[in-house]
Structures are given as C-alpha cells and as structure tokens.
N, C-alpha and C. Protein backbone atom coordinates (compact mmCIF):
# COMPACT_ATOMS: atom_id res chain seq x y z
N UNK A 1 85.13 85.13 101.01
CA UNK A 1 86.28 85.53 100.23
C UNK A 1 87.06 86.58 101.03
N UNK A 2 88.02 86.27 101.03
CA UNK A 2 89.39 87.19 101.60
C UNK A 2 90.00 88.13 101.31
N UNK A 3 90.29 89.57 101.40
CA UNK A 3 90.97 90.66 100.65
C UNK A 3 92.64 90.00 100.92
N UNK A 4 92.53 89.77 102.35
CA UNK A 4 94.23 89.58 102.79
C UNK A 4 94.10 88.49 102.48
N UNK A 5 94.94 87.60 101.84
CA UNK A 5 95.80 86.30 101.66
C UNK A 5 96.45 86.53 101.88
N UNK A 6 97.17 85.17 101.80
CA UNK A 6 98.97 84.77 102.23
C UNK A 6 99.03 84.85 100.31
N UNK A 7 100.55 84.66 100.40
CA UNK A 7 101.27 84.85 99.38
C UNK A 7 102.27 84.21 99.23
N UNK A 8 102.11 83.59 97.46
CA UNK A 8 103.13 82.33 97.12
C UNK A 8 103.97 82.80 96.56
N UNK A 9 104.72 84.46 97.04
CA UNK A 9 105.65 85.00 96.54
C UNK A 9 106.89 84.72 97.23
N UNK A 10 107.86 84.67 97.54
CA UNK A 10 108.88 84.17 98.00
C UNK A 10 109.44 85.39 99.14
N UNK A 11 109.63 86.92 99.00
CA UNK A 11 109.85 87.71 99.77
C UNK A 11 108.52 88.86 100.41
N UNK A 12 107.47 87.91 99.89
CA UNK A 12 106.32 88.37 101.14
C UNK A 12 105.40 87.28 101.39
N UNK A 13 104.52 87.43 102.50
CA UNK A 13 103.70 86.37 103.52
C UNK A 13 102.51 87.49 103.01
N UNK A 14 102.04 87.73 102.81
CA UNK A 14 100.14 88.39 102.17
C UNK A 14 100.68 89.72 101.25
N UNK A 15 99.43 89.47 100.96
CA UNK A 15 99.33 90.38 99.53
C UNK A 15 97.41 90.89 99.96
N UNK A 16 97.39 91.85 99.47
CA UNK A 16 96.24 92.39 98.89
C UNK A 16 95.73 92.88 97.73
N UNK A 17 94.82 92.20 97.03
CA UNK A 17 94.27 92.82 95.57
C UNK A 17 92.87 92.64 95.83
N UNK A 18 92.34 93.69 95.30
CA UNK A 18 90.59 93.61 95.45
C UNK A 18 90.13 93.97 93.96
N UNK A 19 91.14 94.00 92.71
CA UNK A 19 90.88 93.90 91.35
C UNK A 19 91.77 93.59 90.69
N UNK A 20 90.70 92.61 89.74
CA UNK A 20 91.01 91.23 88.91
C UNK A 20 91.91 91.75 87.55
N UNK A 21 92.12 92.14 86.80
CA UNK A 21 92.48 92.24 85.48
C UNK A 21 93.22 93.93 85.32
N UNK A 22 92.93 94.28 84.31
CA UNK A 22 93.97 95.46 83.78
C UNK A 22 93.45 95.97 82.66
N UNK A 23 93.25 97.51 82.80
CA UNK A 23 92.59 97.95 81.25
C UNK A 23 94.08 98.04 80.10
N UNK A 24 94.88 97.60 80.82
CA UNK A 24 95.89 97.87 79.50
C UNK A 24 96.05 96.38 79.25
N UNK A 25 96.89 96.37 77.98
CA UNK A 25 97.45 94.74 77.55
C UNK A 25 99.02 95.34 77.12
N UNK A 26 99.63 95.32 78.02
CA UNK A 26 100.93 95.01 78.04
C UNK A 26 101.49 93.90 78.05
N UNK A 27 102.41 94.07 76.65
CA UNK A 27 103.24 92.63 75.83
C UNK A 27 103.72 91.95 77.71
N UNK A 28 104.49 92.73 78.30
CA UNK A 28 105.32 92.10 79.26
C UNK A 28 104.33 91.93 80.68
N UNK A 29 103.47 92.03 80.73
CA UNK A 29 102.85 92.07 82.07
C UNK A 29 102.96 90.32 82.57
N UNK A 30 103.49 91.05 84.29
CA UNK A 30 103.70 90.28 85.06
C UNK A 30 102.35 89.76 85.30
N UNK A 31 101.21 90.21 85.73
CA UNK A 31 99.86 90.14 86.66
C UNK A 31 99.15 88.82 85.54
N UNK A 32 99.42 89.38 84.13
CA UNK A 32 98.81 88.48 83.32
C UNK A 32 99.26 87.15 83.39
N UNK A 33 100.80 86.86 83.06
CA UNK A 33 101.34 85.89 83.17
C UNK A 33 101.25 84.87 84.56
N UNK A 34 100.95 86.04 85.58
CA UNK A 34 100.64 85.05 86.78
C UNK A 34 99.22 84.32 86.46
N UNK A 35 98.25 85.12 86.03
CA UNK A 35 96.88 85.01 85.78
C UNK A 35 96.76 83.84 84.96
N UNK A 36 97.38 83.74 83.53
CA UNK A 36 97.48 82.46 83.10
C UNK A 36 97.99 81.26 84.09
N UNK A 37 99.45 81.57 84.78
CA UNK A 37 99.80 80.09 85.45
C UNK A 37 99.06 79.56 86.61
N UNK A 38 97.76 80.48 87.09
CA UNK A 38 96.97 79.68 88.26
C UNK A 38 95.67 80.14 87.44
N UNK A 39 95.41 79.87 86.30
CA UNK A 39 93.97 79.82 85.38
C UNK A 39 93.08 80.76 85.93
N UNK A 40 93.43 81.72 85.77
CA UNK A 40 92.65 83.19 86.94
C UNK A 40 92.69 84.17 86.00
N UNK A 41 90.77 84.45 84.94
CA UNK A 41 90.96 85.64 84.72
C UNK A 41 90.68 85.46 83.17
N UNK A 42 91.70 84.17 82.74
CA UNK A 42 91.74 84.14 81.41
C UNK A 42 90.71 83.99 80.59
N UNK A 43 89.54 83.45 81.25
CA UNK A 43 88.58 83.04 80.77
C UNK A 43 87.53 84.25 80.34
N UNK A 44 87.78 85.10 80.37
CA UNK A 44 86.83 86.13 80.73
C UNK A 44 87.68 87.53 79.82
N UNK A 45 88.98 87.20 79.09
CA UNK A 45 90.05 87.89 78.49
C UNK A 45 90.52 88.66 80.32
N UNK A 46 91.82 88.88 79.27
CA UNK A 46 92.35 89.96 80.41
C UNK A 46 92.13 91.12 80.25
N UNK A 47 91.98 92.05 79.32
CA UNK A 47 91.95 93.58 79.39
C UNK A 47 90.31 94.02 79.96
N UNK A 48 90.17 94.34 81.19
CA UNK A 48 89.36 94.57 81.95
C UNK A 48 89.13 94.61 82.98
N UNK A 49 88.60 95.52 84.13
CA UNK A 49 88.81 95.47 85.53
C UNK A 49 87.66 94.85 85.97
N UNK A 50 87.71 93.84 87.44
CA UNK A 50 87.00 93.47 87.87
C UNK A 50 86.77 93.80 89.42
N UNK A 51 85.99 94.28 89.70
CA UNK A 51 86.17 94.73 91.49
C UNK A 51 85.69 93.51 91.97
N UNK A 52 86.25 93.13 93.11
CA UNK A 52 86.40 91.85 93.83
C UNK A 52 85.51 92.26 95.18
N UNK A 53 85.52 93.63 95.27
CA UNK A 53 84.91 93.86 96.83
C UNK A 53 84.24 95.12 96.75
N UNK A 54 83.08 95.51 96.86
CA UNK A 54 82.22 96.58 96.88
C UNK A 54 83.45 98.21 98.07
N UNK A 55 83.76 97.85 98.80
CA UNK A 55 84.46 98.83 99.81
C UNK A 55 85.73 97.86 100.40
N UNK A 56 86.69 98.05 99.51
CA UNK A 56 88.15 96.97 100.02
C UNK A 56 88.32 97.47 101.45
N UNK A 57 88.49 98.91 101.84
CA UNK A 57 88.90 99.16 102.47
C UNK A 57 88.03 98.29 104.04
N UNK A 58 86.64 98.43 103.94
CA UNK A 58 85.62 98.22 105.33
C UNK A 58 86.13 96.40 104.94
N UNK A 59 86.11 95.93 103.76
CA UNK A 59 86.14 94.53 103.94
C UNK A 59 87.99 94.10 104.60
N UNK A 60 88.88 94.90 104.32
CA UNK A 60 90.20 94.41 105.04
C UNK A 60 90.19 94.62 106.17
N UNK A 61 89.43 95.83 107.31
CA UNK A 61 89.00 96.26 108.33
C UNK A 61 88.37 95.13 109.05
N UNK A 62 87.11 94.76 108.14
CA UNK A 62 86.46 93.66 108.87
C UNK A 62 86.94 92.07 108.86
N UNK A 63 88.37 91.89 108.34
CA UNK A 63 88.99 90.88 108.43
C UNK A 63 90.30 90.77 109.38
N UNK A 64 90.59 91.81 109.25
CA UNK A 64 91.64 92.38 110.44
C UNK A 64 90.92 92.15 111.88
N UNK A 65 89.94 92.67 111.97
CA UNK A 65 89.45 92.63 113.19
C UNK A 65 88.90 90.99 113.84
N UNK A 66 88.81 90.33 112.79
CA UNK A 66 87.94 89.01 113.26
C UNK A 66 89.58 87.93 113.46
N UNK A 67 90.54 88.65 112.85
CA UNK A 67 91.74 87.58 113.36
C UNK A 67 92.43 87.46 114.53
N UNK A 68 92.41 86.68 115.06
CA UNK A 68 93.13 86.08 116.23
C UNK A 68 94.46 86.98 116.52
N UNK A 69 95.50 86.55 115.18
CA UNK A 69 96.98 87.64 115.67
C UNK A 69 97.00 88.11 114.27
N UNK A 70 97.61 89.41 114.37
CA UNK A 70 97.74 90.13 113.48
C UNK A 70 98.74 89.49 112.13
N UNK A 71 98.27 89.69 111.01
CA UNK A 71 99.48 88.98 110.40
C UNK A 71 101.22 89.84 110.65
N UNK A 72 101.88 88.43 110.43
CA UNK A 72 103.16 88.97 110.67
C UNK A 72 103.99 88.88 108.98
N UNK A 73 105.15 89.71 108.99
CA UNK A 73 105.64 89.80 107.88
C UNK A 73 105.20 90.87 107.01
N UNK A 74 105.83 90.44 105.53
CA UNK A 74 105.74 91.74 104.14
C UNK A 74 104.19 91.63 103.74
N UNK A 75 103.76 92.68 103.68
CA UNK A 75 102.20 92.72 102.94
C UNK A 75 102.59 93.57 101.53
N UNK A 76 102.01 92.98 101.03
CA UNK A 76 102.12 93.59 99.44
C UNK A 76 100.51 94.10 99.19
N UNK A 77 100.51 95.58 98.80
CA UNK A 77 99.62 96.20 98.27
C UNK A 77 99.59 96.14 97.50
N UNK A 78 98.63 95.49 96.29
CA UNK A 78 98.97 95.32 94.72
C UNK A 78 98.45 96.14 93.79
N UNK A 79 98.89 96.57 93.20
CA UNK A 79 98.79 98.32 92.08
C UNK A 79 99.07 97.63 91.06
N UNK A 80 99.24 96.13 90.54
CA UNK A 80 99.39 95.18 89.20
C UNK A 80 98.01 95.89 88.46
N UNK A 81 97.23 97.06 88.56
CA UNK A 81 96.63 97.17 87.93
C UNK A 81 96.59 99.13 87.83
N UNK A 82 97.49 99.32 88.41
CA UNK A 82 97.78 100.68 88.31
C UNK A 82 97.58 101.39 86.84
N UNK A 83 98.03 100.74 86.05
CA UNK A 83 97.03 101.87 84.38
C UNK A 83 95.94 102.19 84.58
N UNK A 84 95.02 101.48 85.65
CA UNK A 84 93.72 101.94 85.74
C UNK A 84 93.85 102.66 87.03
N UNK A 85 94.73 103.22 87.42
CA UNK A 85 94.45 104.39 88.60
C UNK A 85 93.63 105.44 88.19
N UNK A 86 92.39 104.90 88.26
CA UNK A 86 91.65 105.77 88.62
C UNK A 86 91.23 107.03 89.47
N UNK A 87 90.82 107.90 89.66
CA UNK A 87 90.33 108.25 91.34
C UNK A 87 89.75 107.58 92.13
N UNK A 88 88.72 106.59 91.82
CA UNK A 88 87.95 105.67 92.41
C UNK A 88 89.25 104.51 93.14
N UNK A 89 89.69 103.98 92.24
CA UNK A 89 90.97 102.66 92.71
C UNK A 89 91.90 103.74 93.48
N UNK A 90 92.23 105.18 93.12
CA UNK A 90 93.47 105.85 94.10
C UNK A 90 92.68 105.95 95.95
N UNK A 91 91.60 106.23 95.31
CA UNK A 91 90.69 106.26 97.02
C UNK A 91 90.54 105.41 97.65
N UNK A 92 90.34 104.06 96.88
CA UNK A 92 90.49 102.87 97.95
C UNK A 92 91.73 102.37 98.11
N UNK A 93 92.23 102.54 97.27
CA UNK A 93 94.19 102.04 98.04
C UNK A 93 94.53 103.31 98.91
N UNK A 94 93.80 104.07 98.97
CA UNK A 94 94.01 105.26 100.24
C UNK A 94 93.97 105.15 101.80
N UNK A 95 92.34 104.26 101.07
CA UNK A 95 91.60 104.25 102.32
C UNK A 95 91.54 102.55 102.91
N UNK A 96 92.61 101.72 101.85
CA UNK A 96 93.53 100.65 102.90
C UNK A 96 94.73 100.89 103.21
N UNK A 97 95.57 102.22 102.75
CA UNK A 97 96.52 102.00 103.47
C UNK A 97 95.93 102.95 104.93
N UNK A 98 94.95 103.47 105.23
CA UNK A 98 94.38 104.61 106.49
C UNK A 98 94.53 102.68 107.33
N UNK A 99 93.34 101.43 106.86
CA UNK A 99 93.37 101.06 107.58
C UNK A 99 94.61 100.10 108.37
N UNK A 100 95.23 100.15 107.09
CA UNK A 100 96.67 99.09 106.88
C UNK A 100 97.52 99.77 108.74
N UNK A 101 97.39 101.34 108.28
CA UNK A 101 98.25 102.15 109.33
C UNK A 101 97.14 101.97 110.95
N UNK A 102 95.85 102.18 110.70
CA UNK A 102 94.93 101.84 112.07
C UNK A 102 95.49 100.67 112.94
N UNK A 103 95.72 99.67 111.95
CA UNK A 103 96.32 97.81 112.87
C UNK A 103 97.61 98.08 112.44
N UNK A 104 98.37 99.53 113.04
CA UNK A 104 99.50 98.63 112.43
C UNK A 104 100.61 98.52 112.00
N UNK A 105 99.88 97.84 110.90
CA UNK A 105 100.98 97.23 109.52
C UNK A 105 101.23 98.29 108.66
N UNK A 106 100.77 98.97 108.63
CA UNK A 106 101.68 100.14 107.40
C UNK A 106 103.13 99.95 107.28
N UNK A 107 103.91 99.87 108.32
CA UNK A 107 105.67 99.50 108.35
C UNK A 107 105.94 98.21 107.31
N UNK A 108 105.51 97.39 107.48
CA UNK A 108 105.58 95.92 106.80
C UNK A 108 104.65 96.01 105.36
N UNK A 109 104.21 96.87 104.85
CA UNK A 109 103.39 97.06 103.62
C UNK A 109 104.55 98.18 102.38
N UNK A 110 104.13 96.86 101.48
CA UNK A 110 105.18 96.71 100.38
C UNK A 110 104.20 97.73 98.97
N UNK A 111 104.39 98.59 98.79
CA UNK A 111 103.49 99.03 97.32
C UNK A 111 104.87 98.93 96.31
N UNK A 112 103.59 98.26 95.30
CA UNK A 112 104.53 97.60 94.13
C UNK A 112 103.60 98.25 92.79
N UNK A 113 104.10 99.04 92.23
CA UNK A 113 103.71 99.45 91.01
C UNK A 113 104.71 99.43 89.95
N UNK A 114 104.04 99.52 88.78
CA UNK A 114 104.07 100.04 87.36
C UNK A 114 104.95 101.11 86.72
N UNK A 115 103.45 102.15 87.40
CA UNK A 115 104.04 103.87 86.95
C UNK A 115 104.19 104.50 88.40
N UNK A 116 105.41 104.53 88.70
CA UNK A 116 105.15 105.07 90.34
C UNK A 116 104.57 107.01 90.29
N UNK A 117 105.22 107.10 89.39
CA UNK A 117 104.78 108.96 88.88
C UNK A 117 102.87 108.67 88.99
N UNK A 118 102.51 108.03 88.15
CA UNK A 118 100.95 108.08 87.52
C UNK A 118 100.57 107.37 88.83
N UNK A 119 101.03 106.59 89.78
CA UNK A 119 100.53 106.09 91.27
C UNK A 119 100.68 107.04 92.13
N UNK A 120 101.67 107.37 92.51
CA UNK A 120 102.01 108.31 93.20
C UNK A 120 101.14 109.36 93.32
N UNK A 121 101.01 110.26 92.37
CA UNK A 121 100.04 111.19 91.90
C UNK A 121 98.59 111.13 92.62
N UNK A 122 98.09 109.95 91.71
CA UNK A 122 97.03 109.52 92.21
C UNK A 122 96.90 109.11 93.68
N UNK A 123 97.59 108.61 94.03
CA UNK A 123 97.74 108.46 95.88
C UNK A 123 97.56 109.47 96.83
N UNK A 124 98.45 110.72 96.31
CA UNK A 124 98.77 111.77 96.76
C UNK A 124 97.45 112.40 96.69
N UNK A 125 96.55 112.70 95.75
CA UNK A 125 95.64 113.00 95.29
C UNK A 125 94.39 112.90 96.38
N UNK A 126 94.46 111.31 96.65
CA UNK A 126 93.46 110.63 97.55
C UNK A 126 93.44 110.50 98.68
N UNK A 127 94.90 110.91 99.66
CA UNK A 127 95.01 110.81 100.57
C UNK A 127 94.80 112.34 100.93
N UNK A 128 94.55 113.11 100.20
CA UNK A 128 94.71 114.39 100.31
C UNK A 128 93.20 114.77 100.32
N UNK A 129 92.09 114.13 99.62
CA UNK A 129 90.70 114.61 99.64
C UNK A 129 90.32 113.37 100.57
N UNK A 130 90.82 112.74 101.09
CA UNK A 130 90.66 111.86 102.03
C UNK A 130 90.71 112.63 103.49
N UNK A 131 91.86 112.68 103.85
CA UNK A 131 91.86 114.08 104.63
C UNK A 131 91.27 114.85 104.86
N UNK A 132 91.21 115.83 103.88
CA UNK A 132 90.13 116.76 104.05
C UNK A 132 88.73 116.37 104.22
N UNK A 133 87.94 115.18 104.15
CA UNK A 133 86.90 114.72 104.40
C UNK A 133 86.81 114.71 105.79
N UNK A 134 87.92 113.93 106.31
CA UNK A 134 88.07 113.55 106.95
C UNK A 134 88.15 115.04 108.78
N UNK A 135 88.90 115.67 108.16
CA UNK A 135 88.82 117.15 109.07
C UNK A 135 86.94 117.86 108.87
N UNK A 136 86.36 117.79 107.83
CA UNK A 136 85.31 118.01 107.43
C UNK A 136 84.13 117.70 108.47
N UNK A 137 84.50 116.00 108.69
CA UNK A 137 83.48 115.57 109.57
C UNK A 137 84.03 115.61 111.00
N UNK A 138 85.41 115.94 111.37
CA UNK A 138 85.49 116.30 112.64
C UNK A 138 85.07 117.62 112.78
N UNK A 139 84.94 119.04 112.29
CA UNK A 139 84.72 120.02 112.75
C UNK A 139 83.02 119.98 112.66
N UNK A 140 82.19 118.91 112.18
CA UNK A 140 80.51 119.08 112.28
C UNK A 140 80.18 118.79 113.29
C-alpha cells in the first residue's frame, strides 16, 4: 500500500492521505461524498478516523526513496480530515512536510484544508516541537 498516489483530481498528479474518515459529520463534506462515489469507508460509517500507516512520515520517505524519478507536478497534502487535528495528526503532517522538503517537493505541495486557523495552529505547533527535538538531538 502506497501513501503517495496519483490523483484523479484534475489540477493535481498525487495526493497524500494516511487517514481514512473524519470525527466530524459535516452536512457538506467533500471527503465523504468522494468516499461514497469510489465505495471507500462507507461501510464501516464515516464519522471516525482510521490510520492507514503506523509512521506516514518513514512510510512516504521509504517510497520516495525506492522510486526511479521523483514525482513531477501538484502534490496535495490532505487535511480532508483536519477537525481531527490532533497533536498526534499535526506531528505527522509535520513530519511529511520535513520529508516532502528533504526530496524536494515542498514547492509543488498543495495543503488543502477546512479550518486553516485550527490547521495552521496546529502545524505551527508541530513544526515547532519538532524542531526543538530536533536541535535537542543535535547538541547530544
């Protein structure tokens, strides 16, 4: 199973999601309505998160690295589940966009949210104790 796919969106070539569903049920949600038209999800209700990958970040790392050419084009980071920004979900969309920027693609990476305030936040948040981890284990 793949973190990066391609994408049957019309103004991007891959997408990334490494969770399935949504703790909210919003009347208008896009993620759901996609979820019904390729039978993904429904079965199982929608209001609920599903992690797709134990560490998104080491599994997009270790798919990046095993490809031939780098993908080309829009990458979409998908936050279709941003009500549940967690700290846990803000740290790993942290710690794919660290690797998104390692190969890269950070320039061509599209974040698409919800609540950009309540993302944002949380981003800011994670890239920030990310960091500091990160200086932590360089000065040991």
């Amino acid at each position: 199973m793949a973190i990066l796919n391609r994408s049957r969106i019309e103004y991007l070539q891959w997408c990334i999601n490494w969770i399935n569903g949504c703790t909210s049920d919003c009347a208008y949600c896009y993620a759901r309505q996609i979820a019904r038209r390729f039978a993904r999800g429904e079965e199982r209700g929608w209001v609920g998160c599903e992690q797709r990958f134990e560490d998104p970040a080491a599994a997009l790392e270790t798919q990046l690295s095993k490809m031939r050419k780098l993908p080309e084009g829009m990458i979409m980071l998908s936050t279709s589940h941003d009500p549940a920004m967690t700290p846990k979900v803000a740290g790993q969309m942290a710690r794919l966009v660290f690797v998104l920027d390692k190969f890269g693609l950070l320039k061509n990476t599209l974040l698409l949210t919800k609540h950009p305030t309540k993302a944002v936040d949380a981003l800011w948040d994670a890239f920030y104790e990310h960091e500091y981890e990160h200086r932590l284990r360089l000065e040991d």
